[in-house]
C-alpha atoms as a PDB file:
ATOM      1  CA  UNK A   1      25.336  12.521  47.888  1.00  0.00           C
ATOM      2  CA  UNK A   2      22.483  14.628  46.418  1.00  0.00           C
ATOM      3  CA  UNK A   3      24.974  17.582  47.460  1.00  0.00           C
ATOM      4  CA  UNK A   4      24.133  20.518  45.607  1.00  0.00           C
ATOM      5  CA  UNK A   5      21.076  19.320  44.055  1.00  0.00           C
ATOM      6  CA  UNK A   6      18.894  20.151  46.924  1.00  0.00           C
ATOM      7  CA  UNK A   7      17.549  23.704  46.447  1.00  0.00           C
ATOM      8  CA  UNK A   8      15.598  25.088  49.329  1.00  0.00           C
ATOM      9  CA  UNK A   9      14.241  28.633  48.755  1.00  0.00           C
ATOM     10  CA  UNK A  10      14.629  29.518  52.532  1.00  0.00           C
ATOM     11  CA  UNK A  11      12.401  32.513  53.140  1.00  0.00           C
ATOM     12  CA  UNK A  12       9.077  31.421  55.057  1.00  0.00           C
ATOM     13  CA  UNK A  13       6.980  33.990  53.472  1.00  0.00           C
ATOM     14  CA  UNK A  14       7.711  32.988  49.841  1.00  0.00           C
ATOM     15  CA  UNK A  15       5.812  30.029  48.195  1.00  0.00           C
ATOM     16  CA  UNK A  16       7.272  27.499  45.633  1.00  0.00           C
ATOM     17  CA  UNK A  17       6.418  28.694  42.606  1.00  0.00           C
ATOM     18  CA  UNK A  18       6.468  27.190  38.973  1.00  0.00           C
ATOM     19  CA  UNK A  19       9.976  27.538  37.480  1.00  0.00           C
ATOM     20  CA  UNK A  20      11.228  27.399  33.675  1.00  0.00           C
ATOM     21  CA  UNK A  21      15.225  26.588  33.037  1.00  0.00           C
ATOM     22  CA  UNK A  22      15.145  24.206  29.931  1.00  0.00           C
ATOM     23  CA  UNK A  23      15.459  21.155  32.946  1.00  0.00           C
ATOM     24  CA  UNK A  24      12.322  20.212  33.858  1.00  0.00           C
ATOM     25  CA  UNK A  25      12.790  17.835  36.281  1.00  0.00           C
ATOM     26  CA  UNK A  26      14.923  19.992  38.427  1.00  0.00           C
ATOM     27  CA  UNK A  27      12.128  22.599  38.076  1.00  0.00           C
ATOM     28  CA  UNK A  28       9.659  20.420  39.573  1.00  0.00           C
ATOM     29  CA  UNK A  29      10.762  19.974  42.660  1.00  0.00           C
ATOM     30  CA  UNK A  30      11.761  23.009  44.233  1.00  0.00           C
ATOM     31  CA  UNK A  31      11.111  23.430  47.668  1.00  0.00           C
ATOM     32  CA  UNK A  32       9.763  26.586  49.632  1.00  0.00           C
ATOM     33  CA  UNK A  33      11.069  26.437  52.977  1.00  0.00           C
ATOM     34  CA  UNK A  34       7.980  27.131  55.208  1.00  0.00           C
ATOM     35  CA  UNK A  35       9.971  26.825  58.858  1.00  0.00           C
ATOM     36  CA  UNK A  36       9.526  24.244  61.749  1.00  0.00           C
ATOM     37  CA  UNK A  37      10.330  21.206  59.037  1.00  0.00           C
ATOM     38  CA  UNK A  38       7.543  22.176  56.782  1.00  0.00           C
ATOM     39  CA  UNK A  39       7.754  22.872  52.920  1.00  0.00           C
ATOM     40  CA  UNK A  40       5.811  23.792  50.015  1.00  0.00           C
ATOM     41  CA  UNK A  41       5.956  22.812  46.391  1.00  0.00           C
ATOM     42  CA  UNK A  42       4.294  23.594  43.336  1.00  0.00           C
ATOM     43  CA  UNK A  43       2.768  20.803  41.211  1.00  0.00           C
ATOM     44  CA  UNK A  44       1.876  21.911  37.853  1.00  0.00           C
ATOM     45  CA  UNK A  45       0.879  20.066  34.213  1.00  0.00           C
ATOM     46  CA  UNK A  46       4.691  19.291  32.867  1.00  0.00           C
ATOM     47  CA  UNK A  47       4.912  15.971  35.107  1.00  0.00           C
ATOM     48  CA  UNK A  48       0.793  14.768  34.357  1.00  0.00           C
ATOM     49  CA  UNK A  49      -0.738  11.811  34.020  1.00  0.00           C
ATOM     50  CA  UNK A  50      -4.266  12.593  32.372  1.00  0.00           C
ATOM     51  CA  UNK A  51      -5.198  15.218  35.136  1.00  0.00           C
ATOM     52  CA  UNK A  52      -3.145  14.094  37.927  1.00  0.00           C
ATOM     53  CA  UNK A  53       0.566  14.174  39.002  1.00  0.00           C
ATOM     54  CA  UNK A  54       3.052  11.293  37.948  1.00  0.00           C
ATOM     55  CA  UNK A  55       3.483   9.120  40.889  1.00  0.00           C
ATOM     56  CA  UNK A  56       7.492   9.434  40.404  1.00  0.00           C
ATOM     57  CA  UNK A  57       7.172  12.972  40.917  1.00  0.00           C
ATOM     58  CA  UNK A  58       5.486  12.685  44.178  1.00  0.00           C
ATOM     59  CA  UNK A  59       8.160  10.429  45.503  1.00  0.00           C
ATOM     60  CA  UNK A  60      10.838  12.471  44.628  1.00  0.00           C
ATOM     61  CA  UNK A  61       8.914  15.612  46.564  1.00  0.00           C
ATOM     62  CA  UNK A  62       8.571  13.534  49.709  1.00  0.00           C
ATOM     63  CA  UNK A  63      12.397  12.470  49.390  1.00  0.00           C
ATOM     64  CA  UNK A  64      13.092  16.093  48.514  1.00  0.00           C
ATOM     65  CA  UNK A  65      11.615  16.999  52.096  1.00  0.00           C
ATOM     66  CA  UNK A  66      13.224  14.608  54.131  1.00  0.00           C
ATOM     67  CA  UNK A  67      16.491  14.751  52.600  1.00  0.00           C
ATOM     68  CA  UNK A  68      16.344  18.947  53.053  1.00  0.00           C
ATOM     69  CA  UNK A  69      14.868  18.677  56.839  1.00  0.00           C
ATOM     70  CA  UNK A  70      17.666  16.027  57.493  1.00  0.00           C
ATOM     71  CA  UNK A  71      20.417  18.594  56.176  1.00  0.00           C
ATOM     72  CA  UNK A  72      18.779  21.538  58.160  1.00  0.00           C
ATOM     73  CA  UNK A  73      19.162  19.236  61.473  1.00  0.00           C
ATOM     74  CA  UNK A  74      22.405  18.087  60.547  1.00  0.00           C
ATOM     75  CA  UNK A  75      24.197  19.930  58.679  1.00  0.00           C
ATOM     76  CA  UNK A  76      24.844  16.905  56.469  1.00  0.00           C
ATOM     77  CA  UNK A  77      23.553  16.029  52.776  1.00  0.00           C
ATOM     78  CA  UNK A  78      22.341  12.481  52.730  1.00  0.00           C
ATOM     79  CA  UNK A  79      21.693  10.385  49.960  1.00  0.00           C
ATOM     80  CA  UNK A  80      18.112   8.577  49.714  1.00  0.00           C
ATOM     81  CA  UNK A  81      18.488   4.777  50.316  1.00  0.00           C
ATOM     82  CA  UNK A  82      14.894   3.826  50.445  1.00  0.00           C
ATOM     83  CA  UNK A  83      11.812   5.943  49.744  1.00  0.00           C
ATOM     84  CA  UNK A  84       8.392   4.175  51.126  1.00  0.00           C
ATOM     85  CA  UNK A  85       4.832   5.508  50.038  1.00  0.00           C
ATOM     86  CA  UNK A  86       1.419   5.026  50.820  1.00  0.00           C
ATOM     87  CA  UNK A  87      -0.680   7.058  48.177  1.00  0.00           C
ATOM     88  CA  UNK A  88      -4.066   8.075  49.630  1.00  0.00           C
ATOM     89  CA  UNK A  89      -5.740  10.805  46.985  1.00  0.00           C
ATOM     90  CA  UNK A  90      -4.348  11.880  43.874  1.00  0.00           C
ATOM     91  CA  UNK A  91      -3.514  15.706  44.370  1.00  0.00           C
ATOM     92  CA  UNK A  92      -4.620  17.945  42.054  1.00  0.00           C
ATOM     93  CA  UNK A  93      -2.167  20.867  39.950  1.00  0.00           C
ATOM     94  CA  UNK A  94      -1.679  23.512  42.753  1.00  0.00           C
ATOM     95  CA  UNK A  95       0.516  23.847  45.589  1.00  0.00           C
ATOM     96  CA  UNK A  96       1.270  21.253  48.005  1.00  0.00           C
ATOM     97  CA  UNK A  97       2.843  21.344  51.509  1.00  0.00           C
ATOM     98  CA  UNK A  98       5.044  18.638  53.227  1.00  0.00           C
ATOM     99  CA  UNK A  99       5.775  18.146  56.775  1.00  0.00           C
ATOM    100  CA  UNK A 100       8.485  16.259  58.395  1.00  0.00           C
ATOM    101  CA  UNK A 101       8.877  14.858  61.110  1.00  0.00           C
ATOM    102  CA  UNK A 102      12.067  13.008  61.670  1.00  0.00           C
ATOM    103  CA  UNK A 103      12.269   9.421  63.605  1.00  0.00           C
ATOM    104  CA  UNK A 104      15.747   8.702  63.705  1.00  0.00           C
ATOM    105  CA  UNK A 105      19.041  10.465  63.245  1.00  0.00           C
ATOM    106  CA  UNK A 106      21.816   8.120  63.347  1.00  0.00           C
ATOM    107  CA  UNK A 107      25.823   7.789  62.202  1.00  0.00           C
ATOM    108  CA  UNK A 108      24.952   5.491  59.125  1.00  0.00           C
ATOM    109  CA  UNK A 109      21.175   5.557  58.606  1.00  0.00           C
ATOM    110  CA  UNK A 110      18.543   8.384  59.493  1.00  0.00           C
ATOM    111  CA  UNK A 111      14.786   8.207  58.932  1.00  0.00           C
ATOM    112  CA  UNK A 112      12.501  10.808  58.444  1.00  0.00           C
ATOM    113  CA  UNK A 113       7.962  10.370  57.876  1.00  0.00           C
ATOM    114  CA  UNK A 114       6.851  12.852  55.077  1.00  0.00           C
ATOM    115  CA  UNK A 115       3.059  13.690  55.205  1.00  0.00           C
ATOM    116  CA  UNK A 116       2.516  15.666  51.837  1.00  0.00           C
ATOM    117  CA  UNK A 117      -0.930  17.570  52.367  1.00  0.00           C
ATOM    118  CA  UNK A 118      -3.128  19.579  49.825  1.00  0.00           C
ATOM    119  CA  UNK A 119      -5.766  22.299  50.580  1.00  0.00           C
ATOM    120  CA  UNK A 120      -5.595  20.111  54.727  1.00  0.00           C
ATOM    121  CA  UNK A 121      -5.890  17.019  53.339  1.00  0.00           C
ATOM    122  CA  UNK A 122      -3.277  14.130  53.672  1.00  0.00           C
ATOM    123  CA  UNK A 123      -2.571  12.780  50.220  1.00  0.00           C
ATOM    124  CA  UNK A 124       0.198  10.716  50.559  1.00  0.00           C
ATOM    125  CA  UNK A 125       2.415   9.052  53.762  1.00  0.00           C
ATOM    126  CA  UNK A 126       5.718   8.649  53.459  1.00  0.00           C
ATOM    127  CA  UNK A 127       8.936   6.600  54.848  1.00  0.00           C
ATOM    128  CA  UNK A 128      12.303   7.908  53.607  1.00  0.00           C
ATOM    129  CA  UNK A 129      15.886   6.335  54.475  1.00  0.00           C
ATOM    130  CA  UNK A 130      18.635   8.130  54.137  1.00  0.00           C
ATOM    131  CA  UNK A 131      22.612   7.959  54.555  1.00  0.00           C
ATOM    132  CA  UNK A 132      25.541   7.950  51.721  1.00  0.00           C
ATOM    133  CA  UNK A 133      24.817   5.500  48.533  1.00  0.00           C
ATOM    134  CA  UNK A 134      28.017   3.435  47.847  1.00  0.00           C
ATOM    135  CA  UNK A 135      30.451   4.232  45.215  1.00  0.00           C
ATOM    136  CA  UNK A 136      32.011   0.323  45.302  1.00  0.00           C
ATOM    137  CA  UNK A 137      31.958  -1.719  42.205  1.00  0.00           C
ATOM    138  CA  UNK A 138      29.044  -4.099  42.918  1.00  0.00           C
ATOM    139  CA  UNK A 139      30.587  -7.465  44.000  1.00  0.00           C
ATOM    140  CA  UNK A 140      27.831  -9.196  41.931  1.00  0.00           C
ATOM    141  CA  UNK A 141      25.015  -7.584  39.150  1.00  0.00           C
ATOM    142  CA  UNK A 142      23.281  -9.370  36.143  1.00  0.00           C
ATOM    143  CA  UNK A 143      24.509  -8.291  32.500  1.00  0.00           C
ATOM    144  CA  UNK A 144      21.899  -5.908  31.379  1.00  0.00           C
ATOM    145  CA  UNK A 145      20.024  -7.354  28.417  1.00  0.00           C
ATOM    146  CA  UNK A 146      19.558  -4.353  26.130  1.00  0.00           C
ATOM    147  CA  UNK A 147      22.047  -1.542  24.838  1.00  0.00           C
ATOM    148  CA  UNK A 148      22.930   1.537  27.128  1.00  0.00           C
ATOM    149  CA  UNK A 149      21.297   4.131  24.414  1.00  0.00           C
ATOM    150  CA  UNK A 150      18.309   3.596  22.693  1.00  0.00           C
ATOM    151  CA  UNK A 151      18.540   1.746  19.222  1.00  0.00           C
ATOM    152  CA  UNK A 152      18.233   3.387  15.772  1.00  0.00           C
ATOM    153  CA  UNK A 153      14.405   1.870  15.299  1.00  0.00           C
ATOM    154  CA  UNK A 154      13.574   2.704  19.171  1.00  0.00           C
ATOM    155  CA  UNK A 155      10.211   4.365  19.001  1.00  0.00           C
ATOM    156  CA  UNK A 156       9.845   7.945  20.421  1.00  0.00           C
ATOM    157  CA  UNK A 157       6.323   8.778  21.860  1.00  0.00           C
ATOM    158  CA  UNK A 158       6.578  12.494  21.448  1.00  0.00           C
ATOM    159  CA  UNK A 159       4.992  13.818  18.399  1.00  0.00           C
ATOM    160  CA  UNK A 160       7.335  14.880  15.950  1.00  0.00           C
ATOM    161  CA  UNK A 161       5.667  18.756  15.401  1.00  0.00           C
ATOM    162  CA  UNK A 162       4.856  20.019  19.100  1.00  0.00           C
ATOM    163  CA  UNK A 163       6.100  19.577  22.367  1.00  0.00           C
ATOM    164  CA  UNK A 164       4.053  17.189  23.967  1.00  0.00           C
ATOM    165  CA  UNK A 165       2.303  16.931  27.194  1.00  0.00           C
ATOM    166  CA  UNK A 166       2.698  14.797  29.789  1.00  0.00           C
ATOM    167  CA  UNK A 167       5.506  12.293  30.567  1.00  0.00           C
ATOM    168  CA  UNK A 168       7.390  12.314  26.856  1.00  0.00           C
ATOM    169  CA  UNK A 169       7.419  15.966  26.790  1.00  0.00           C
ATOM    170  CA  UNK A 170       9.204  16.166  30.490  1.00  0.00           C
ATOM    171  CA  UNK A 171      11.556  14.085  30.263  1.00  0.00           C
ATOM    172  CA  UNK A 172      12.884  11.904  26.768  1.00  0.00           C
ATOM    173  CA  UNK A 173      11.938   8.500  26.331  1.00  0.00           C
ATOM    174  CA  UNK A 174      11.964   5.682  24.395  1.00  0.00           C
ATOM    175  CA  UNK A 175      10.937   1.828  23.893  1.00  0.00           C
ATOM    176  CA  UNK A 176      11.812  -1.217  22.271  1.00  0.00           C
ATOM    177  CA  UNK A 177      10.187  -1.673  19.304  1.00  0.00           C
ATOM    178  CA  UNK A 178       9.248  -5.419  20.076  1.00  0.00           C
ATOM    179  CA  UNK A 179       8.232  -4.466  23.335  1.00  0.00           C
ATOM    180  CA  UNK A 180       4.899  -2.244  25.206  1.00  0.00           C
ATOM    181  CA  UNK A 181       2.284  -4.339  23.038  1.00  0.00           C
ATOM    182  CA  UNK A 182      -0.652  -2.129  23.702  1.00  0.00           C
ATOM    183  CA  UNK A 183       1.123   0.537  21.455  1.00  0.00           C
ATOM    184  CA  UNK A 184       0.690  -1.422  18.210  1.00  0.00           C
ATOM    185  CA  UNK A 185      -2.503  -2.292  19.243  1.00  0.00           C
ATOM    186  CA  UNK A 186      -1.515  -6.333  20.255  1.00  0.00           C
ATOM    187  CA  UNK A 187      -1.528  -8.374  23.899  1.00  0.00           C
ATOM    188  CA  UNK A 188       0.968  -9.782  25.326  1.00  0.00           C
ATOM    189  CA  UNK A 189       2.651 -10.284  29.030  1.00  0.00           C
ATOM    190  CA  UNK A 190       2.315  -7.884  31.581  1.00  0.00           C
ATOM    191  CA  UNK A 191       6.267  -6.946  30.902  1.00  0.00           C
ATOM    192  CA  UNK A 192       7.087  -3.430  29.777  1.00  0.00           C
ATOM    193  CA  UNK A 193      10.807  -2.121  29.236  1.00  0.00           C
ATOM    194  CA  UNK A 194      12.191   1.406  27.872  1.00  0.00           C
ATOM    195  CA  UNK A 195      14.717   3.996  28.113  1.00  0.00           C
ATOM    196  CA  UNK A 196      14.496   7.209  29.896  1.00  0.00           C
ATOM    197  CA  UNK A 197      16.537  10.357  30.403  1.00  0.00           C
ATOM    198  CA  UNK A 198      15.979  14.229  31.646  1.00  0.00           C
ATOM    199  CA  UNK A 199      15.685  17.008  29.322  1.00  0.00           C
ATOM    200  CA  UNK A 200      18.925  19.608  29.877  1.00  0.00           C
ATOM    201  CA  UNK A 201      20.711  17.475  32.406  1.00  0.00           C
ATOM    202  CA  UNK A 202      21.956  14.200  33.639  1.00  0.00           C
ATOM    203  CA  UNK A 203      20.282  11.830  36.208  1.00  0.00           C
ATOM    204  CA  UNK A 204      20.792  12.246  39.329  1.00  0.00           C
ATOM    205  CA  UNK A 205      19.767  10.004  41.948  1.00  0.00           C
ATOM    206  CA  UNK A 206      16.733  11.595  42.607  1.00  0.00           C
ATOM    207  CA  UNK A 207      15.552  11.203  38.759  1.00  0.00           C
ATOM    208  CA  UNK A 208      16.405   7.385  39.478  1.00  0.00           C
ATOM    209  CA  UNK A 209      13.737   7.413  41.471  1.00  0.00           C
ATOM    210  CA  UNK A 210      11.155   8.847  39.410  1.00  0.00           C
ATOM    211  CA  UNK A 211      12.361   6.250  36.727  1.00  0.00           C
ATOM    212  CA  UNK A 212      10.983   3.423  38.934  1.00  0.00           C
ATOM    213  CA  UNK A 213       7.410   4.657  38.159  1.00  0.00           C
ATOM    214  CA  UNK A 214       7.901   6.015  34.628  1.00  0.00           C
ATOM    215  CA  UNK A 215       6.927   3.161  32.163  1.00  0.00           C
ATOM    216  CA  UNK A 216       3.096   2.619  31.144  1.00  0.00           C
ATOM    217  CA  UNK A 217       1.190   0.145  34.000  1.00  0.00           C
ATOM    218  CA  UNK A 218       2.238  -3.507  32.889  1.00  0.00           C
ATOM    219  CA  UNK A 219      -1.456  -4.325  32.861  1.00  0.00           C
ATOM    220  CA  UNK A 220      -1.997  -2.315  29.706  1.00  0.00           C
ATOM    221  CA  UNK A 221      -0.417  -4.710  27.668  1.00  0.00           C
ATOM    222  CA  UNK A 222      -3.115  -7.356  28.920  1.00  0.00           C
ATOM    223  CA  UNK A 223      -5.730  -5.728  26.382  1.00  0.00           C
ATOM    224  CA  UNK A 224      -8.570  -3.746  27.134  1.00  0.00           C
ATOM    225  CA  UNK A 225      -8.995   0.163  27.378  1.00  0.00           C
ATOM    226  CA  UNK A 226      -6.305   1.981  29.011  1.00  0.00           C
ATOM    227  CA  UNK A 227      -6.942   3.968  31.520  1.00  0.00           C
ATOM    228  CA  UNK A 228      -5.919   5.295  34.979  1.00  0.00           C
ATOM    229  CA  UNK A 229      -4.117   2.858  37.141  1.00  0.00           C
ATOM    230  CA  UNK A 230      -3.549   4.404  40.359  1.00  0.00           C
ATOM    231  CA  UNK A 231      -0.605   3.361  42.503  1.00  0.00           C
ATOM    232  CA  UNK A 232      -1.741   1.959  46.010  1.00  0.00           C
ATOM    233  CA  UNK A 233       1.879   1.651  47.239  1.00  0.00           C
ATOM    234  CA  UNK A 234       5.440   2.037  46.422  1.00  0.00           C
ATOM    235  CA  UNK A 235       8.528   0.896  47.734  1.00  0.00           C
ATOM    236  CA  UNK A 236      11.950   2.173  45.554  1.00  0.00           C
ATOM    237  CA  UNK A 237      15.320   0.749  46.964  1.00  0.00           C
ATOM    238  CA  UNK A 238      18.385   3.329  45.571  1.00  0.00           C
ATOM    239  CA  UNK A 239      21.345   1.399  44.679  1.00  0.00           C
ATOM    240  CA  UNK A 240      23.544   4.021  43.493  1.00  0.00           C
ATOM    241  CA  UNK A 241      23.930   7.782  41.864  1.00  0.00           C
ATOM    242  CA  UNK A 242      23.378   7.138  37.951  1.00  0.00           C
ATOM    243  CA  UNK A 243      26.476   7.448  35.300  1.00  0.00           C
ATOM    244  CA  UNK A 244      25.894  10.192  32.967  1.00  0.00           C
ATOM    245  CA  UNK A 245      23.397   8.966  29.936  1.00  0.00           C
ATOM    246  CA  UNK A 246      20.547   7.066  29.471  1.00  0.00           C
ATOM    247  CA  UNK A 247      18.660   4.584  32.045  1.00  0.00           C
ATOM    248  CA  UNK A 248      17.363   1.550  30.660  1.00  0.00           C
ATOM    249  CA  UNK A 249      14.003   0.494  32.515  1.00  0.00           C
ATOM    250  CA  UNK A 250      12.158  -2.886  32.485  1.00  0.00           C
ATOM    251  CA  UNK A 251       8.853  -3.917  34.537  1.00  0.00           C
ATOM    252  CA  UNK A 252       6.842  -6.620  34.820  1.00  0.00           C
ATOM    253  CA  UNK A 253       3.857  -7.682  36.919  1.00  0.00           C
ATOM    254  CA  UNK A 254       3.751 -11.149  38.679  1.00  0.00           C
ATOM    255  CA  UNK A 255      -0.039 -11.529  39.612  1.00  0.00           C
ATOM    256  CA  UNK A 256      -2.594  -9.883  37.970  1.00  0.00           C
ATOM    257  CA  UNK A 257      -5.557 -10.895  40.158  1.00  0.00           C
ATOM    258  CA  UNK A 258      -9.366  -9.167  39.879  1.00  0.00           C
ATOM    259  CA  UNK A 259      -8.580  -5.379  40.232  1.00  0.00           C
ATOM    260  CA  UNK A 260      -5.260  -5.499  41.385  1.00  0.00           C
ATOM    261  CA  UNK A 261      -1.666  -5.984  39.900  1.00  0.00           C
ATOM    262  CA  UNK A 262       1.909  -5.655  41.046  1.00  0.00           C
ATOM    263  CA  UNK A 263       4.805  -4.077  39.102  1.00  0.00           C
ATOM    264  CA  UNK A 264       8.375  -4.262  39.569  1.00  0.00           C
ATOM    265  CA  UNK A 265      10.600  -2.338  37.981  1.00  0.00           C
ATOM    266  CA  UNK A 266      14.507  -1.966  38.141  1.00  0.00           C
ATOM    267  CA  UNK A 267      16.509   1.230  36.543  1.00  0.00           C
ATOM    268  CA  UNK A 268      20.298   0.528  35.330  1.00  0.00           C
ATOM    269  CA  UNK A 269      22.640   3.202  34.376  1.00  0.00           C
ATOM    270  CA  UNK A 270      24.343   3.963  31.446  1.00  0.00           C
ATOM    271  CA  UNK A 271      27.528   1.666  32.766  1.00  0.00           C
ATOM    272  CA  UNK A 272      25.624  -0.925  33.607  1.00  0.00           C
ATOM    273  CA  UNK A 273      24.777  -0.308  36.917  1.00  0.00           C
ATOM    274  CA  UNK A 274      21.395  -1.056  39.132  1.00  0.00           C
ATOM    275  CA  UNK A 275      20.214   2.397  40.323  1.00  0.00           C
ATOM    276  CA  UNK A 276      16.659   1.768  41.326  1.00  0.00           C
ATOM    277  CA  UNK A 277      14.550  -1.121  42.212  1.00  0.00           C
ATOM    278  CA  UNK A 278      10.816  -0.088  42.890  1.00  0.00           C
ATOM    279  CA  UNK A 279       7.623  -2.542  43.575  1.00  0.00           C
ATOM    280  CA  UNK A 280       4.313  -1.253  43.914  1.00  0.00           C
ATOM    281  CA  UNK A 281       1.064  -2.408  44.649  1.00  0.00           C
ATOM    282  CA  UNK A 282      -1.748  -0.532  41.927  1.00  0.00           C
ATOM    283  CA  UNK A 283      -4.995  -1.228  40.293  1.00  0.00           C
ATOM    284  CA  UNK A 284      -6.380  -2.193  37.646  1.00  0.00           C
ATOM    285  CA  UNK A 285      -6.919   1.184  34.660  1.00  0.00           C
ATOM    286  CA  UNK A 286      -9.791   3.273  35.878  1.00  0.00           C
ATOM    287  CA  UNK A 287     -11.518   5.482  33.807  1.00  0.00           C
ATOM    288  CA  UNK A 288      -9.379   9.073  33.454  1.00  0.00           C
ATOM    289  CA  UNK A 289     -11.210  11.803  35.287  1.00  0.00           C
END
């Protein structure tokens, strides 16, 4: 289970604030305990997409919610099994409160609805499952097609002399370097893959779940100017907590129709194992703001 992993600063008259360890994921998604199932986080520039927070980072803030209301009702640490969004405005970098509202406890599953707010306005709705991920070998999984570390000619997107911002800078990546067309300048299919691992720590389950939104839109690849492709909806399905190492990540889109596109992505561990399937419904780049 998530176990020790969620951190809920439990004083109602503090508010989250932005943290530095050396682990920036973990950083991003502490919670301020506000009372009565409500919580408050801070969302600052380390997770960004242009001007805006990464979509996986949301997620994991609504699934950080639920999980912690669900332990502070229950007095047990549940795993998410399915986290469900609906993204209606893009919050800006500033603080952000969640409220909970639980619609189901039960002995195997419990739900709980997440409305994440900014400055009284709903930004996102969201759905998340919860109950204990299984440890069992799976009884059936595809052999993954690519290496569980990154190859020696695997290109990194962080500049070599400066941290950089965004997305390589928070967490490591890498891709293929036959794959993500756009980045030599080519076309090809809507099909993206990559590697992806936190800085100062392993995956957890939660990071699993940011890693089914972490690769470029599909789309890009397609030609034409990239831009922002905002995420309309997203469904992630957690399979299982992550072995120690790298994830290896692969997308593709199946219908790329007018402004809108599908991606679906799956996230397999370092042994192998599918941690993370996520499909979401975006559209088409829009200019950055």
């Amino acid at each position: 289970m998530v176990g020790d992993r969620i951190r809920v600063i439990g004083l109602s008259d503090m508010s989250a604030a932005t943290v530095r360890t050396g682990r920036p994921f973990s950083d991003a998604h502490v919670l301020a305990d506000l009372g009565g199932g409500r919580y408050r986080a801070e969302i600052d520039d380390v997770w960004a997409v242009g001007t805006k927070a990464h979509g996986g980072l949301l997620l994991v803030l609504l699934a950080r919610a639920a999980l912690a209301r669900l332990a502070a009702d229950t007095g047990t640490e549940l795993d998410p099994l399915a986290v469900s969004a609906d993204f209606l405005r893009a919050p800006d970098f500033g603080p952000v409160e969640l409220d909970t509202d639980p619609l189901k406890i039960g002995r195997t599953v419990s739900t709980c609805a997440v409305r994440l707010t900014q400055g009284g306005k709903l930004m996102l709705h969201g759905t998340i499952t919860a109950g204990v991920l299984p440890a069992d070998v799976p009884r059936w999984a595809p052999e993954p097609t690519r290496p569980a570390e990154p190859t020696a000619d695997a290109v990194d997107p962080s500049p070599p002399d400066r941290p950089a911002p965004g997305l390589s800078g928070a967490c490591e990546l890498r891709y293929p370097p036959e794959s993500n067309a756009f980045a030599r300048g080519e076309t090809g299919p809507p099909v993206m893959s990559g590697w992806v691992r936190p800085r100062g720590e392993e995956p957890d389950v939660l990071f699993a779940l940011l890693a089914g939104d972490i690769l470029p839109p599909t789309v890009f690849n397609l030609g034409g100017k990239p831009g922002w492709a905002p995420t309309v909806q997203l469904t992630a399905l957690l399979r299982g907590h992550p072995a120690p190492g790298w994830l290896r990540v692969d997308s593709r889109s199946e219908s790329v129709v007018g402004t809108w596109f599908d991606e679906d992505l799956t996230v397999v561990d370092s042994s192998g194992r599918v941690v993370c399937q996520a499909r979401q419904l975006a559209l088409a780049p829009l200019p950055r703001d």
